[in-house]
C-alpha atoms as a PDB file:
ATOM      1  CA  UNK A   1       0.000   0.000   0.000  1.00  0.00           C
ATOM      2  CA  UNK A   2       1.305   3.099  -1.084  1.00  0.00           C
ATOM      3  CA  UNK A   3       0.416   5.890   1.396  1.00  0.00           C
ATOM      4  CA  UNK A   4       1.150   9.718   1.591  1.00  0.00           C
ATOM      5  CA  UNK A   5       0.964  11.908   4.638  1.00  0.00           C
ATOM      6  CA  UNK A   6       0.385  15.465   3.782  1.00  0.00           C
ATOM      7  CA  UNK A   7       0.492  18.459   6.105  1.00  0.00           C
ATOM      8  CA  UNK A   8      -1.965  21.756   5.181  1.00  0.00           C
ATOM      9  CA  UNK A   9      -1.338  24.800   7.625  1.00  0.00           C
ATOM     10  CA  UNK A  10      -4.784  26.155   8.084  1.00  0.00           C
ATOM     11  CA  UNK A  11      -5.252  29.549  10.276  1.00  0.00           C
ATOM     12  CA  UNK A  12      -8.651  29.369  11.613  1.00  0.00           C
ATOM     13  CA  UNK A  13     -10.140  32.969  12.629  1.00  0.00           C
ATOM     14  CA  UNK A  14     -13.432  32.544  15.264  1.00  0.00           C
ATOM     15  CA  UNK A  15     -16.006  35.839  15.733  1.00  0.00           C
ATOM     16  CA  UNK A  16     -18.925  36.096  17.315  1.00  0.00           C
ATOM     17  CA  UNK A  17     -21.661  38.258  15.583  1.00  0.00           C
ATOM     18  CA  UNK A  18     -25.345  38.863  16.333  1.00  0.00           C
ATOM     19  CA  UNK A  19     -27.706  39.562  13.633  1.00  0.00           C
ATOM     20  CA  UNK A  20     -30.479  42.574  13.984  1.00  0.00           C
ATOM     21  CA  UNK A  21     -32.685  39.825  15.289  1.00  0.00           C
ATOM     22  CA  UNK A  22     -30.592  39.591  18.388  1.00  0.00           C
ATOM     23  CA  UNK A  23     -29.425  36.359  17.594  1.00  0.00           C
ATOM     24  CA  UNK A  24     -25.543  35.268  18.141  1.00  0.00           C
ATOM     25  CA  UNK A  25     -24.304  33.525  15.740  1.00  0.00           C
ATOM     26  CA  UNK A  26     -20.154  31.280  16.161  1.00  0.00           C
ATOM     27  CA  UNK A  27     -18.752  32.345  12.792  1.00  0.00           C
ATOM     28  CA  UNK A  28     -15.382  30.831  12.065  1.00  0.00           C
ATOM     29  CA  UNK A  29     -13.299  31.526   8.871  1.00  0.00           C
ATOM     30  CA  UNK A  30     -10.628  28.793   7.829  1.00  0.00           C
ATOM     31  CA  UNK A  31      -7.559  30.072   5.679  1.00  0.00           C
ATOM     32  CA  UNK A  32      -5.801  26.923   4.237  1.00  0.00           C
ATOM     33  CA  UNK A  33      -2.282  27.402   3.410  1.00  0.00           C
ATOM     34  CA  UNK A  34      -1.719  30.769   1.894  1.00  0.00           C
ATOM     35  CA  UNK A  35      -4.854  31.291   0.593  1.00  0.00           C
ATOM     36  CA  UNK A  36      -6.474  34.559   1.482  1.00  0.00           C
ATOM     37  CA  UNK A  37     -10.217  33.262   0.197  1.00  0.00           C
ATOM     38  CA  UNK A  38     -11.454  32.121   3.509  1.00  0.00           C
ATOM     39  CA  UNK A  39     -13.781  29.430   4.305  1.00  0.00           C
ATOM     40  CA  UNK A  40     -16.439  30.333   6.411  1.00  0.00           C
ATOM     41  CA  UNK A  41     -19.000  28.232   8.250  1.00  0.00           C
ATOM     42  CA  UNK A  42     -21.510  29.668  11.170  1.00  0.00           C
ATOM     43  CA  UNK A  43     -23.303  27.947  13.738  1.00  0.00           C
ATOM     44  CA  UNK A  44     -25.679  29.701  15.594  1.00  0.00           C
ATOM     45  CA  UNK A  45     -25.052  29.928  19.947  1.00  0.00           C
ATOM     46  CA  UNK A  46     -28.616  28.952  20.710  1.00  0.00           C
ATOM     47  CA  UNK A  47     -28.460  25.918  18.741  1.00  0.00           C
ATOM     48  CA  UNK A  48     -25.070  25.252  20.450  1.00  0.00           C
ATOM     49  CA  UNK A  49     -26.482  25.585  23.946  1.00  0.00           C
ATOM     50  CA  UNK A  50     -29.595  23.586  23.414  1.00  0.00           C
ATOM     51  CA  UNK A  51     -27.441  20.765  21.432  1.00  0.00           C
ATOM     52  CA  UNK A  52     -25.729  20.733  24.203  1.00  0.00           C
ATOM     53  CA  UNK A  53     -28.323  20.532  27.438  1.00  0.00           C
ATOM     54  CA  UNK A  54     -30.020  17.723  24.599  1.00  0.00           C
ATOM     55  CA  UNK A  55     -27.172  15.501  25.137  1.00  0.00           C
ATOM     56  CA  UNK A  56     -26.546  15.560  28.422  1.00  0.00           C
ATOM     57  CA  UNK A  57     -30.669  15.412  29.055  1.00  0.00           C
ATOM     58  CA  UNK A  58     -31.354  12.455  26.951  1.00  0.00           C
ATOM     59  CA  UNK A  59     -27.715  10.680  26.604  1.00  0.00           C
ATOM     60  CA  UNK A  60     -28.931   7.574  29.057  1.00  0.00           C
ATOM     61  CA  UNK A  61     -24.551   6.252  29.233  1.00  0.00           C
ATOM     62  CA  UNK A  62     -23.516  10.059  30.452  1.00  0.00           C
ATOM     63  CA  UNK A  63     -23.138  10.810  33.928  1.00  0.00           C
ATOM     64  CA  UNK A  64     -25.852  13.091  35.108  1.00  0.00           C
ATOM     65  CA  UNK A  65     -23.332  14.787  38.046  1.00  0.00           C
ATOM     66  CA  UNK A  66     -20.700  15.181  34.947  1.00  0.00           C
ATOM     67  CA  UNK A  67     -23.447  16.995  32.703  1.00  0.00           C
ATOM     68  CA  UNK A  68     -24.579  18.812  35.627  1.00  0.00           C
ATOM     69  CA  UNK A  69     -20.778  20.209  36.344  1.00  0.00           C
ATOM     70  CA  UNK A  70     -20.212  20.683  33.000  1.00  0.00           C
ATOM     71  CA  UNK A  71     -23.133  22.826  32.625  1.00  0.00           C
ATOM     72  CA  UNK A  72     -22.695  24.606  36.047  1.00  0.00           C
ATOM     73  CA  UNK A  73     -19.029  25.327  34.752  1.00  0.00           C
ATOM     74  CA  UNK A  74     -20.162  26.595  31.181  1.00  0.00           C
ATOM     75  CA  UNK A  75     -22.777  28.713  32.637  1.00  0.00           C
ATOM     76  CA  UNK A  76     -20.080  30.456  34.986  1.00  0.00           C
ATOM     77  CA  UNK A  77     -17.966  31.319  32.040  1.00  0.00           C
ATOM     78  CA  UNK A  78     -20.444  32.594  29.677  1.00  0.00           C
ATOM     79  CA  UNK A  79     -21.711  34.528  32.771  1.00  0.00           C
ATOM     80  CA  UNK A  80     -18.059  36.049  33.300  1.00  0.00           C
ATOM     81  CA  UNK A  81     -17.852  36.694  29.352  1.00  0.00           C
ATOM     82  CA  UNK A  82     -20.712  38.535  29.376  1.00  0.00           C
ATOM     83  CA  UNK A  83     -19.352  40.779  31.826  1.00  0.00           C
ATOM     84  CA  UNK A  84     -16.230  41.203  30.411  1.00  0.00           C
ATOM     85  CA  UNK A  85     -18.437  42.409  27.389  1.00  0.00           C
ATOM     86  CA  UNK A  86     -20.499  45.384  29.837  1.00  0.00           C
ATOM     87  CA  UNK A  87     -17.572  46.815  31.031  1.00  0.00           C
ATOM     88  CA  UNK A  88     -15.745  46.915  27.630  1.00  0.00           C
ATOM     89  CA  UNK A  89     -19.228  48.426  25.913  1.00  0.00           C
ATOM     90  CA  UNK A  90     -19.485  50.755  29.223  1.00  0.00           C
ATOM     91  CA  UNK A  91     -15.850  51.516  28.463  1.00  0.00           C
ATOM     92  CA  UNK A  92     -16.357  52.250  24.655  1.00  0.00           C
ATOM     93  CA  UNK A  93     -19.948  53.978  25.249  1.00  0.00           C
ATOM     94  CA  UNK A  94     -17.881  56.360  27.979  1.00  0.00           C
ATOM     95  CA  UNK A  95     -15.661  57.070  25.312  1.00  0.00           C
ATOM     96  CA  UNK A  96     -18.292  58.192  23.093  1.00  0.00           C
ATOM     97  CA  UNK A  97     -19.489  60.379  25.082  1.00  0.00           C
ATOM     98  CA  UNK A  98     -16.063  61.880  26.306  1.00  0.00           C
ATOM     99  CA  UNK A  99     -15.403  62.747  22.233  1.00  0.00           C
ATOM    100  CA  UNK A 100     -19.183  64.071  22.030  1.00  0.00           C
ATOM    101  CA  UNK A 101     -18.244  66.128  25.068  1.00  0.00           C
ATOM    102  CA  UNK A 102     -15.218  67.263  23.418  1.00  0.00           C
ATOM    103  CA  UNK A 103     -16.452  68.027  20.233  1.00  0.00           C
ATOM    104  CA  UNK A 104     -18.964  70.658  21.803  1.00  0.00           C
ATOM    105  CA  UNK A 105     -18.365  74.394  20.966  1.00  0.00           C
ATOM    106  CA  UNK A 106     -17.315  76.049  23.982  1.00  0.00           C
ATOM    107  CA  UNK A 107     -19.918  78.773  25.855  1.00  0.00           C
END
């Protein structure tokens, strides 16, 4: 058998956007080799998170405490994400209002 192992650099570049629905959407574009056409594929969050509490809900060989931790754990993270994302919107709203401020003719 002849065989032949070949090895394909791909940069992978991972966004989060959310359409003017409100929904979030995992976008991910994949750059193989030195390509600079992208491959994108999106998945959206919600269908993520529910995939997720599905499996552990209905997967009868999975440890319930292990789902439960796992889910306790993700929950604590997304919870600290989304306040990493308040304060950085606070900080960039406070910003927009400094330059507002600035940009005001003086009395």
């Amino acid at each position: 058998m002849n065989n032949a192992e070949i090895s394909v650099p791909i940069f992978v570049d991972n966004d989060l956007i959310a359409d003017e629905d409100g929904r979030v959407s995992v976008v991910s574009l994949m750059y193989v080799g030195d390509d600079d056409d992208a491959v994108e594929a999106s998945v959206e969050m919600e269908s993520v998170v529910r995939d997720l509490i599905d499996f552990w809900k209905h997967d009868t060989t999975a440890d319930p405490m292990e789902g439960a931790s796992v889910l306790y754990t993700l929950a604590s993270e997304c919870h600290r994400f989304a306040d990493l994302m308040w304060d950085a919107a606070d900080c960039l709203d406070g910003r927009r209002y400094e330059m507002e401020v600035d940009g005001l003719p003086e009395l």
